[in-house]
C-alpha atoms as a PDB file:
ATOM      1  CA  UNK A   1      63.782-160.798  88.160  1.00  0.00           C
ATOM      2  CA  UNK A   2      66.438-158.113  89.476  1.00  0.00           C
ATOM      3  CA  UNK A   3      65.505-155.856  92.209  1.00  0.00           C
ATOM      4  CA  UNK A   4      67.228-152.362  93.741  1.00  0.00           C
ATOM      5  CA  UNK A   5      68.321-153.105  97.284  1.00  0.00           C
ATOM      6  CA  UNK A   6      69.050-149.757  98.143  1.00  0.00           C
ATOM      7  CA  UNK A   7      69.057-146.308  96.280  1.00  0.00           C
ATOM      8  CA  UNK A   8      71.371-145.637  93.959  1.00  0.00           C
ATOM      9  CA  UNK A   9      72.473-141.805  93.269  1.00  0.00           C
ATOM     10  CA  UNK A  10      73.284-141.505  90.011  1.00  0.00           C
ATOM     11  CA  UNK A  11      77.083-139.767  90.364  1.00  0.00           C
ATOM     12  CA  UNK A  12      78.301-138.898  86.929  1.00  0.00           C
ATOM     13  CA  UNK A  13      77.159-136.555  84.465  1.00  0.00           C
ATOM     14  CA  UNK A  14      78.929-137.858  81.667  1.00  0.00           C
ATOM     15  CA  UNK A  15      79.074-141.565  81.708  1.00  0.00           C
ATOM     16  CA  UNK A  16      76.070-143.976  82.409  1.00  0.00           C
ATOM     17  CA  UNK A  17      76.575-145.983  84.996  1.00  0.00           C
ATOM     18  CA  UNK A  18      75.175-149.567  86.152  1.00  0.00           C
ATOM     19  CA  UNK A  19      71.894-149.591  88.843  1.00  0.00           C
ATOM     20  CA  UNK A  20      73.528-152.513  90.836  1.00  0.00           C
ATOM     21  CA  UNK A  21      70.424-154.993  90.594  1.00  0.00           C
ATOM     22  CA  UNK A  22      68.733-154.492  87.590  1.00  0.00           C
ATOM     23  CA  UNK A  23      70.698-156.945  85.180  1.00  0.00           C
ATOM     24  CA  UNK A  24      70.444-160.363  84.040  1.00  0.00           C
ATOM     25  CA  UNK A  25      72.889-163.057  82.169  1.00  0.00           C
ATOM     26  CA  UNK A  26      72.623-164.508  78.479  1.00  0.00           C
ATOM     27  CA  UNK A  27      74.163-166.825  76.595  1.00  0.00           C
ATOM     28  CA  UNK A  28      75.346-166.890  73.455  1.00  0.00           C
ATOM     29  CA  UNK A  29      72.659-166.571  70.530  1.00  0.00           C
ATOM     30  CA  UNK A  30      70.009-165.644  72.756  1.00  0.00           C
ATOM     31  CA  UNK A  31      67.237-163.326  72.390  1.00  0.00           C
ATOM     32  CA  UNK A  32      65.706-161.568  75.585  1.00  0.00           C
ATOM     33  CA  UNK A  33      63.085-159.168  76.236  1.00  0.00           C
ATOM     34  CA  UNK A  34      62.907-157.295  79.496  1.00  0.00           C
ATOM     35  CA  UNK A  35      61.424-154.507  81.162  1.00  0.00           C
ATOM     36  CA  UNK A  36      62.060-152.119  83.684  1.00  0.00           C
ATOM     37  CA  UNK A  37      60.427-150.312  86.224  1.00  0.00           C
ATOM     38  CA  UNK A  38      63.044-147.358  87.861  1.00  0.00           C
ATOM     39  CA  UNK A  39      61.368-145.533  90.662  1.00  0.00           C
ATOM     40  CA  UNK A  40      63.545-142.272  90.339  1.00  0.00           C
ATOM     41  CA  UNK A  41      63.483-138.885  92.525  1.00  0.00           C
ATOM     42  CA  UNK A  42      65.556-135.158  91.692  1.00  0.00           C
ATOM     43  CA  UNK A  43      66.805-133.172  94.643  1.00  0.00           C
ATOM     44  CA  UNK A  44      67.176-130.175  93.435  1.00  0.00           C
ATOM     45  CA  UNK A  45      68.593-128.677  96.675  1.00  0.00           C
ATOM     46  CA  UNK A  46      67.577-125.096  95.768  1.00  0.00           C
ATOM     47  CA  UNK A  47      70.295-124.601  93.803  1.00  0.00           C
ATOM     48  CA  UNK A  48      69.357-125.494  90.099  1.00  0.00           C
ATOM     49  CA  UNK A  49      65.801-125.785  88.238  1.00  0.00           C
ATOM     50  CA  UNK A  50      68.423-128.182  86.020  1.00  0.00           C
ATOM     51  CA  UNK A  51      67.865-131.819  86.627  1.00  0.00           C
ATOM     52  CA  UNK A  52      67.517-135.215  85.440  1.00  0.00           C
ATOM     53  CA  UNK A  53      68.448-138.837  84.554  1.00  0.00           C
ATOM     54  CA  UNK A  54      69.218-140.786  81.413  1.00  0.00           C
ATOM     55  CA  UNK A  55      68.712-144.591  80.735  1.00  0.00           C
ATOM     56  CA  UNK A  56      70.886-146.675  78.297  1.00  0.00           C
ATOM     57  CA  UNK A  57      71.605-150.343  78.221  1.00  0.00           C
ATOM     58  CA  UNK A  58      74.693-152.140  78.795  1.00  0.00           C
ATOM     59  CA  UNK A  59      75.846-155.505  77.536  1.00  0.00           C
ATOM     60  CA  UNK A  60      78.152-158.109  75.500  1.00  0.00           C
ATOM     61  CA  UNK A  61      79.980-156.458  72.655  1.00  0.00           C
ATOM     62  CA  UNK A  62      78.142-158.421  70.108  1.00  0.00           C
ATOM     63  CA  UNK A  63      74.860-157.341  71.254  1.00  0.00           C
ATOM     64  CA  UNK A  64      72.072-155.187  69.336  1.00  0.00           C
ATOM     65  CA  UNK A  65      69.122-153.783  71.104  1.00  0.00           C
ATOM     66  CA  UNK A  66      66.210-151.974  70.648  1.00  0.00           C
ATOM     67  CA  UNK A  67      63.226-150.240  72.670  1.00  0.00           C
ATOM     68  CA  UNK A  68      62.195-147.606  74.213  1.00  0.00           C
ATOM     69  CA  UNK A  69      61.810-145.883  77.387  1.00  0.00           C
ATOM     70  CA  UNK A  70      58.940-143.849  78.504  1.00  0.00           C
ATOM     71  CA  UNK A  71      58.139-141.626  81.983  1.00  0.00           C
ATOM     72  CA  UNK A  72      57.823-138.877  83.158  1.00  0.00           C
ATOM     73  CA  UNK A  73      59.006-135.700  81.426  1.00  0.00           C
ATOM     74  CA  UNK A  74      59.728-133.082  80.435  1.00  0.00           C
ATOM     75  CA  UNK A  75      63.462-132.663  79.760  1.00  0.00           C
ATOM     76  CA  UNK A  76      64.896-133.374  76.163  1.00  0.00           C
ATOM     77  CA  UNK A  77      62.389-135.772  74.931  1.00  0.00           C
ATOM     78  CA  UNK A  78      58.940-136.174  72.962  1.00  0.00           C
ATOM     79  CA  UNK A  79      56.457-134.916  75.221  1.00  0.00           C
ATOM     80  CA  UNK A  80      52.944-136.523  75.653  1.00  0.00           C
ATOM     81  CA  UNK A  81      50.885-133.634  77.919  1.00  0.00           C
ATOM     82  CA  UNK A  82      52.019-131.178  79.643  1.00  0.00           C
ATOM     83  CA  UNK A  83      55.541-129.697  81.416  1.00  0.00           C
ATOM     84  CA  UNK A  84      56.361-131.742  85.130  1.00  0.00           C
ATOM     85  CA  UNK A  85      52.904-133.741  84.399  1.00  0.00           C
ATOM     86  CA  UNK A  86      53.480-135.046  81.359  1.00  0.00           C
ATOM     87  CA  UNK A  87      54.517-138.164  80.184  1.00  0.00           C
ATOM     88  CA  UNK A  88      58.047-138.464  77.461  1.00  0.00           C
ATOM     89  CA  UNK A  89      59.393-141.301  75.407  1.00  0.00           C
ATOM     90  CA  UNK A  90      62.961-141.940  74.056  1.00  0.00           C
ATOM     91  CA  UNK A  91      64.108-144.752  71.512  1.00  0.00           C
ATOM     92  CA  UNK A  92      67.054-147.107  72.862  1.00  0.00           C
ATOM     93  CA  UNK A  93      69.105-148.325  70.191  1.00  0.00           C
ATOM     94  CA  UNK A  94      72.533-148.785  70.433  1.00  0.00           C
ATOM     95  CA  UNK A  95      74.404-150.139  73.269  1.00  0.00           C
ATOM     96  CA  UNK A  96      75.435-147.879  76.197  1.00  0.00           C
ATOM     97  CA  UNK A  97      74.044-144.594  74.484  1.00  0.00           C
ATOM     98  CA  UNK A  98      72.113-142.193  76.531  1.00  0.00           C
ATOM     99  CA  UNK A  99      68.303-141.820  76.586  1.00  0.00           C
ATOM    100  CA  UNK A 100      67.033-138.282  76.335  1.00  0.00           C
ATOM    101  CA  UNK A 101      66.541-136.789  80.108  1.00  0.00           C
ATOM    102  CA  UNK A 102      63.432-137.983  81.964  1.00  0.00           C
ATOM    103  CA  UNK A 103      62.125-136.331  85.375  1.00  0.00           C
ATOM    104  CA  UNK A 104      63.696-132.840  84.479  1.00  0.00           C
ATOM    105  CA  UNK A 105      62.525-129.472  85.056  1.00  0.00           C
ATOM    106  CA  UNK A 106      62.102-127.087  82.340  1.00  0.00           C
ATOM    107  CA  UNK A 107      59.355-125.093  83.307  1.00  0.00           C
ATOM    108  CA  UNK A 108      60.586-122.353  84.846  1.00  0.00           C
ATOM    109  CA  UNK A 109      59.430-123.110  88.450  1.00  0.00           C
ATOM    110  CA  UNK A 110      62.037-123.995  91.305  1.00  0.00           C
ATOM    111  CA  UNK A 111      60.738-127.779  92.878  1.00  0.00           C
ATOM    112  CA  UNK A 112      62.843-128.734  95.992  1.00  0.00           C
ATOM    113  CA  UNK A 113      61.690-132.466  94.767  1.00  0.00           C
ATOM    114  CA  UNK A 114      60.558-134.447  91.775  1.00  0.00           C
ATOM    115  CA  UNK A 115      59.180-137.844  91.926  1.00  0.00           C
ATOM    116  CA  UNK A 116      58.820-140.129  89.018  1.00  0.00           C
ATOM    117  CA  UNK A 117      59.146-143.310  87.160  1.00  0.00           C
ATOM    118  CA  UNK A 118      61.069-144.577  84.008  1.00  0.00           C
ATOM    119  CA  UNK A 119      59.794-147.555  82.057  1.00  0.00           C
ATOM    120  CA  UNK A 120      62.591-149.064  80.055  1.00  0.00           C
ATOM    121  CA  UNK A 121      61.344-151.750  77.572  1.00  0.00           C
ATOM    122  CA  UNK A 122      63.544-153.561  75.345  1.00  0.00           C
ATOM    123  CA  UNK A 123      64.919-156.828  73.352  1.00  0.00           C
ATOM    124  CA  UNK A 124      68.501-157.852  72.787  1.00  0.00           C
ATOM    125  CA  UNK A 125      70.084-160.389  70.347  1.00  0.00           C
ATOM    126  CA  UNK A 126      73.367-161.677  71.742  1.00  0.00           C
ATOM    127  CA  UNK A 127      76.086-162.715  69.533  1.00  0.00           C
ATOM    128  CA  UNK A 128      78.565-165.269  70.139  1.00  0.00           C
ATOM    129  CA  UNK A 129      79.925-164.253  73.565  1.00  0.00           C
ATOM    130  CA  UNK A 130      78.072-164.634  77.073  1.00  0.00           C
ATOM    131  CA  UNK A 131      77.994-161.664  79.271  1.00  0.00           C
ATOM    132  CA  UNK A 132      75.540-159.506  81.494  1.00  0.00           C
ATOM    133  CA  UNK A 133      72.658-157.146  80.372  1.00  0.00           C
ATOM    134  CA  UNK A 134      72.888-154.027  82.460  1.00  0.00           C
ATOM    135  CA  UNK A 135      70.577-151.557  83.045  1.00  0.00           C
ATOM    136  CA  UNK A 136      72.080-148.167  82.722  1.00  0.00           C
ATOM    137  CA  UNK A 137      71.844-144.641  84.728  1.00  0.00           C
ATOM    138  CA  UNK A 138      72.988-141.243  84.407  1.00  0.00           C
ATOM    139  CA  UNK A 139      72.381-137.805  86.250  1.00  0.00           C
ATOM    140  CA  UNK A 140      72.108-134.423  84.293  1.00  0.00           C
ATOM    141  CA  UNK A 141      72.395-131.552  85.660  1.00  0.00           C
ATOM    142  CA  UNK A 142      74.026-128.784  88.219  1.00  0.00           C
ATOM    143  CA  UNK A 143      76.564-129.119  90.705  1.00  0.00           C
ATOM    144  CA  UNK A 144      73.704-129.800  93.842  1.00  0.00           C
ATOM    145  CA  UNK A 145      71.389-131.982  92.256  1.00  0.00           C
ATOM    146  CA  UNK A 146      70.974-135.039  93.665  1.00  0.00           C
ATOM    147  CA  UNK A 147      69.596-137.792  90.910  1.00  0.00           C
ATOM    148  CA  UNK A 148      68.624-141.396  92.652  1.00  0.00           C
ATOM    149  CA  UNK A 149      66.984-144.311  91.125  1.00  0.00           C
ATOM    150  CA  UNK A 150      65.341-145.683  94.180  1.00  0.00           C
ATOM    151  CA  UNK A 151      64.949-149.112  96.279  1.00  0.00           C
ATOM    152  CA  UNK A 152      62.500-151.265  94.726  1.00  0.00           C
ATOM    153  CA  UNK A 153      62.995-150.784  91.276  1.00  0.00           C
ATOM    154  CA  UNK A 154      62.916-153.869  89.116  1.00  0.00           C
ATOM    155  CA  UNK A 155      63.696-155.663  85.968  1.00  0.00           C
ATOM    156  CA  UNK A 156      61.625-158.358  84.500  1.00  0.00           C
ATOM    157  CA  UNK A 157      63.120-160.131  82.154  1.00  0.00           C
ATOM    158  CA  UNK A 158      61.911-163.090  79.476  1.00  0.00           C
ATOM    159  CA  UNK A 159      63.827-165.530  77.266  1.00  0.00           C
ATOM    160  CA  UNK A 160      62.490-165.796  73.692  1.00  0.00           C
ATOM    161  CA  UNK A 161      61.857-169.064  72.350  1.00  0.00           C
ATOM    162  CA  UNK A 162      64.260-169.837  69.270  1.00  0.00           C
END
């Protein structure tokens, strides 16, 4: 189990990035499940209605994954209810590719703060090289918005049984 030690602010816009804390190592051949739990908040400042993060996982070349992660919306994903209130799901898989944009704010109103979580659920095959599984972050959004995964957060993660 990986824990956040402090929050993280999500810098860039364009790359993910890694939540220092919320990885785990494999070996070669192994299979893993793990899951997630990203306590997230969107500072909007006053300055944009614009806002968000994305999710993506990080890991050995030779590794496939697949999952899903689910919070709350709405943003550019599959909603489940309603706008700021609603839940929103996104498929994961591919290495290091983007999620759709939980926690952001398309409804037209101006929030100074949103508060939220992510639930990132997943299972990766390694190939023939050891390395690190990395959960992965990144903000969306205006200059002024301030995107942080917070303290706390945690992965859980479970070796499958060959």
């Amino acid at each position: 189990m990986g824990k956040v030690a402090a929050d993280i602010t999500a810098t860039s816009t364009t790359n993910l990035q890694a939540i220092t804390g919320l990885s785990f190592p494999v070996n070669p051949d192994e299979v893993w499940e793990f899951d997630a739990y990203c306590q997230c908040q969107i500072l909007f400042g006053g300055k944009s209605t614009s806002g968000g993060l994305k999710f993506g996982v990080g890991g050995p070349v030779s590794m496939t994954v697949g999952g899903h992660a689910i919070g709350m919306g709405p943003g550019s994903l599959v909603q489940i209810g309603g706008p700021l209130d609603g839940l929103a799901y996104s498929y994961i898989t591919a290495l290091s590719t983007p999620t759709g944009t939980f926690l952001g704010n398309s409804s037209g109103t101006n929030p100074s703060t949103l508060n939220g979580y992510v639930h990132v659920h997943c299972e990766v095959a390694n190939g023939a090289n050891s390395g690190t599984v990395q959960l992965l972050v990144e903000a969306t959004g205006l200059s002024g918005v301030t995107s942080i995964v917070q303290a706390n957060s945690q992965i859980l993660a479970r070796k499958q049984l060959p």
